[in-house]
N, C-alpha and C. Protein backbone atom coordinates (compact mmCIF):
# COMPACT_ATOMS: atom_id res chain seq x y z
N UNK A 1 15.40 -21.38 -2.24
CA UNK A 1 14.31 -22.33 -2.10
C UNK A 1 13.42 -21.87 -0.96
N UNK A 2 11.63 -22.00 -1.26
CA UNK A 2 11.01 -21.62 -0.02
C UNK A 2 11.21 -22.60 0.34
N UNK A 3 10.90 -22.53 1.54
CA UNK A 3 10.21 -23.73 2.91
C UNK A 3 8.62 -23.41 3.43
N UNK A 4 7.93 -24.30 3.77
CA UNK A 4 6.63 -24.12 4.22
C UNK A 4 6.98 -24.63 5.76
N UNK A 5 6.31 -23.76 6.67
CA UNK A 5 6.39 -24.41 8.06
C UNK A 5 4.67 -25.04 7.83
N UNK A 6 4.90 -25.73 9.10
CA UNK A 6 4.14 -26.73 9.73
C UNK A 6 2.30 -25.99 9.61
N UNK A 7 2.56 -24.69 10.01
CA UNK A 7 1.65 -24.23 10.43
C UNK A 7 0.83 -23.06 9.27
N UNK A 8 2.14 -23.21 8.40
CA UNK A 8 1.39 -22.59 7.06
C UNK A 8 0.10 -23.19 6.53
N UNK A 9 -0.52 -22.48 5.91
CA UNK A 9 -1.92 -22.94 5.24
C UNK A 9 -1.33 -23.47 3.62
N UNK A 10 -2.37 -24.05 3.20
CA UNK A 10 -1.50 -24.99 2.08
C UNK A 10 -1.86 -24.04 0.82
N UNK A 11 -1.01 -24.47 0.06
CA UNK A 11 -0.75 -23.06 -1.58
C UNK A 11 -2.58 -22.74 -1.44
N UNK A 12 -2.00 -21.34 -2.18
CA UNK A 12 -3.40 -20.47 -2.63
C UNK A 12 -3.38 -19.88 -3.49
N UNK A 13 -4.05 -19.60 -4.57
CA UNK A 13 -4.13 -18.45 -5.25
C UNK A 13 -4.34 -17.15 -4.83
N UNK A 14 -3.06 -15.69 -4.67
CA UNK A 14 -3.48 -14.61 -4.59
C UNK A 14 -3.49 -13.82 -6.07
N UNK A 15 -4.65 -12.69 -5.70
CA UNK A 15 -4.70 -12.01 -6.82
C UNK A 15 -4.45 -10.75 -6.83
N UNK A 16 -3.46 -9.81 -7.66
CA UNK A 16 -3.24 -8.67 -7.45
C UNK A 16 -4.25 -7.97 -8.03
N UNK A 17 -4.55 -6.89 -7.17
CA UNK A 17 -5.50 -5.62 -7.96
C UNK A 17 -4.80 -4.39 -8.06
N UNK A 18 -5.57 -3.26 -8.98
CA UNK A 18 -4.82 -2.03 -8.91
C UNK A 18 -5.18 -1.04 -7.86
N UNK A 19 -4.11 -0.83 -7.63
CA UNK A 19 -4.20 -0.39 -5.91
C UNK A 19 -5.37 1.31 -6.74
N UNK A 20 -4.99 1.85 -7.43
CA UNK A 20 -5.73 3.63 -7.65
C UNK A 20 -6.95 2.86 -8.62
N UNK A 21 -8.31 3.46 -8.09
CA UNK A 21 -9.45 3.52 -8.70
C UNK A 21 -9.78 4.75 -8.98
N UNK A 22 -10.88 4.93 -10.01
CA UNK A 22 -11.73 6.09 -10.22
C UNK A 22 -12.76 6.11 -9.72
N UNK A 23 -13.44 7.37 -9.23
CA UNK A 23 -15.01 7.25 -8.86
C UNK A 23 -15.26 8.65 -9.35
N UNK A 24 -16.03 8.83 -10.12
CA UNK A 24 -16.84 10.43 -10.74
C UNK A 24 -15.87 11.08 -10.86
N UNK A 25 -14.52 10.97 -11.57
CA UNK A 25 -13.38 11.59 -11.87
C UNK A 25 -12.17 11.78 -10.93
N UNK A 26 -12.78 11.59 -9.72
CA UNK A 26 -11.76 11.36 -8.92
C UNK A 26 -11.32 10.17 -8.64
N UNK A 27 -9.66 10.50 -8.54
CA UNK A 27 -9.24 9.02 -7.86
C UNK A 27 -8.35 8.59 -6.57
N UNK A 28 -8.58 7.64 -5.96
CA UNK A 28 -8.24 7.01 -5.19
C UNK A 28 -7.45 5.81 -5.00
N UNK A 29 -6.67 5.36 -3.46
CA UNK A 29 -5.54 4.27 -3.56
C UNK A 29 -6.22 3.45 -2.14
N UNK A 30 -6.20 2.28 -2.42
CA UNK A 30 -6.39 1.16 -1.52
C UNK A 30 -5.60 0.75 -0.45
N UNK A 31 -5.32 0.89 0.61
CA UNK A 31 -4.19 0.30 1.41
C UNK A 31 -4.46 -1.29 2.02
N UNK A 32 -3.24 -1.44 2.50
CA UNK A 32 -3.81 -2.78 3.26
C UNK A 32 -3.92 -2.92 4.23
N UNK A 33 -4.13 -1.82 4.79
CA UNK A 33 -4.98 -1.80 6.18
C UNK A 33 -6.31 -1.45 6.26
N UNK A 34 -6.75 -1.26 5.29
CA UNK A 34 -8.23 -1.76 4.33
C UNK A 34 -8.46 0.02 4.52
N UNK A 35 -8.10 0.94 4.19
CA UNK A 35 -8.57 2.23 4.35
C UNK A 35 -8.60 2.60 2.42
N UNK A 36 -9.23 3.57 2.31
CA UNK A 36 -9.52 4.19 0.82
C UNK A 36 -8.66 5.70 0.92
N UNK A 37 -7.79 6.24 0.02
CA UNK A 37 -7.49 7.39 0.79
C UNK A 37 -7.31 7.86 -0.48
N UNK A 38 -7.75 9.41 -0.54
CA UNK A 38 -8.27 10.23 -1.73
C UNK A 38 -9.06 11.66 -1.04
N UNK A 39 -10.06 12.09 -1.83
CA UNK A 39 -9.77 11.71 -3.85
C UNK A 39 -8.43 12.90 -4.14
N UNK A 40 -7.91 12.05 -5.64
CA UNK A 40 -7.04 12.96 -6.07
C UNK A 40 -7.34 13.62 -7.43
N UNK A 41 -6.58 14.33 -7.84
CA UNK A 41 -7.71 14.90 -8.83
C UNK A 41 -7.09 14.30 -10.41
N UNK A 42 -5.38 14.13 -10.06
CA UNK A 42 -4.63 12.97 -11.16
C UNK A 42 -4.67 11.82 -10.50
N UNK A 43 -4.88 10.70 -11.67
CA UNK A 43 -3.83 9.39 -11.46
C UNK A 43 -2.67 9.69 -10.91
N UNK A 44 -2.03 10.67 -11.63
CA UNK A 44 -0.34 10.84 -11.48
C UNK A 44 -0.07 11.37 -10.07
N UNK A 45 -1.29 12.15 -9.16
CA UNK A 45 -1.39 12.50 -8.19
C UNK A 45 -1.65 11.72 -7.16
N UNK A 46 -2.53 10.67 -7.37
CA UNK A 46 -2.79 9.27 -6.16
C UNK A 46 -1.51 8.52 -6.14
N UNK A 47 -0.86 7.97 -7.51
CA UNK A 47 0.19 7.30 -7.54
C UNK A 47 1.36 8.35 -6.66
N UNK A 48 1.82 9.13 -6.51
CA UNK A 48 2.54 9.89 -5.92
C UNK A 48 2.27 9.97 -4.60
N UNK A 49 1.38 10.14 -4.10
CA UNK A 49 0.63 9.96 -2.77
C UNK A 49 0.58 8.33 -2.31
N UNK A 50 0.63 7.14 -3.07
CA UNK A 50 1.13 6.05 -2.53
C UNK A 50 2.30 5.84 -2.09
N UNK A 51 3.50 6.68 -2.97
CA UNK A 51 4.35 6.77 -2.13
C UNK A 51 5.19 7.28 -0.96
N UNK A 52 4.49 8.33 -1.25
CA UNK A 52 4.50 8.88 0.14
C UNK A 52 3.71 8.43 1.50
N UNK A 53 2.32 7.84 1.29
CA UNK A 53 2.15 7.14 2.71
C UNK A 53 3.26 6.07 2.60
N UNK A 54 3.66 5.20 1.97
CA UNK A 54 4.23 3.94 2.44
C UNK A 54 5.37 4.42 2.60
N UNK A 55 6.18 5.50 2.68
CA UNK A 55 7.27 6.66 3.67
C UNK A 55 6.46 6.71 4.80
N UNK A 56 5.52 7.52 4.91
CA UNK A 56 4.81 7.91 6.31
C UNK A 56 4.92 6.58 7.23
N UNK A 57 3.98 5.06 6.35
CA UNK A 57 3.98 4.39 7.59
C UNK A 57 5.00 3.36 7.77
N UNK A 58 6.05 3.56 6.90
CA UNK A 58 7.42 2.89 7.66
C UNK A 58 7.75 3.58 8.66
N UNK A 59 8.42 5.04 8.20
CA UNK A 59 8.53 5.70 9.61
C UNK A 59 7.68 5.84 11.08
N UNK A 60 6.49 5.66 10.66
CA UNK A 60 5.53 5.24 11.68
C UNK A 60 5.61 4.31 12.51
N UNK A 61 6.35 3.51 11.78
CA UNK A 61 6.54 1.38 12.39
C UNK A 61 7.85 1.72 12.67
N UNK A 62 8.54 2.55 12.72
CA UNK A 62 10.26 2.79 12.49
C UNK A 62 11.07 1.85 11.94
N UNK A 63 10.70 1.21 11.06
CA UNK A 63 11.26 1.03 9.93
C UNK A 63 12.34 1.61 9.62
N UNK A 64 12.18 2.96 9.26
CA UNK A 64 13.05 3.77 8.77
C UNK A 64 13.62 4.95 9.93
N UNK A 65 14.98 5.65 10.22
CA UNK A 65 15.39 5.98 10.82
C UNK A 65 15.77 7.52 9.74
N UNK A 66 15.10 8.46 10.22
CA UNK A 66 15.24 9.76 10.05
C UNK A 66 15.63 11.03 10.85
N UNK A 67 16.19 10.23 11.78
CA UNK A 67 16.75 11.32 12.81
C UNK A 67 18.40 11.91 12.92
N UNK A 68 18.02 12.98 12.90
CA UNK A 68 19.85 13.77 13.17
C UNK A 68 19.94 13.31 14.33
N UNK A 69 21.43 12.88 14.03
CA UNK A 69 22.16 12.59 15.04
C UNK A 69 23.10 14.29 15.88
């Protein structure tokens, strides 16, 4: 079950978009730190590259722990 605190804002509609666009054949991925990052020259190539930044910026936030011990 959620809970709403006190200080939550009351229900909203969010809307998902697709994170990879095209522009003049190239394409690109949206982050949510509002940056555009591209161009790639596949779909199959931006989508692959989304996952790899969201590797990059966990480890960035350390999130994730990649160090030899």
């Amino acid at each position: 079950m959620y809970g709403q605190r006190t200080i939550d804002p009351g229900p909203g509609t969010h809307y998902r978009s697709e994170r990879v666009s095209a522009v003049n054949g190239q394409y690109f991925f949206a982050t949510r730190e509002g940056t555009l990052e591209g161009p790639y020259y596949t779909r199959i190539d931006a989508e692959r590259e989304i996952d790899s930044y969201i590797r990059r910026m966990m480890q960035a936030s350390g999130s994730i722990e990649n160090r030899a011990v």
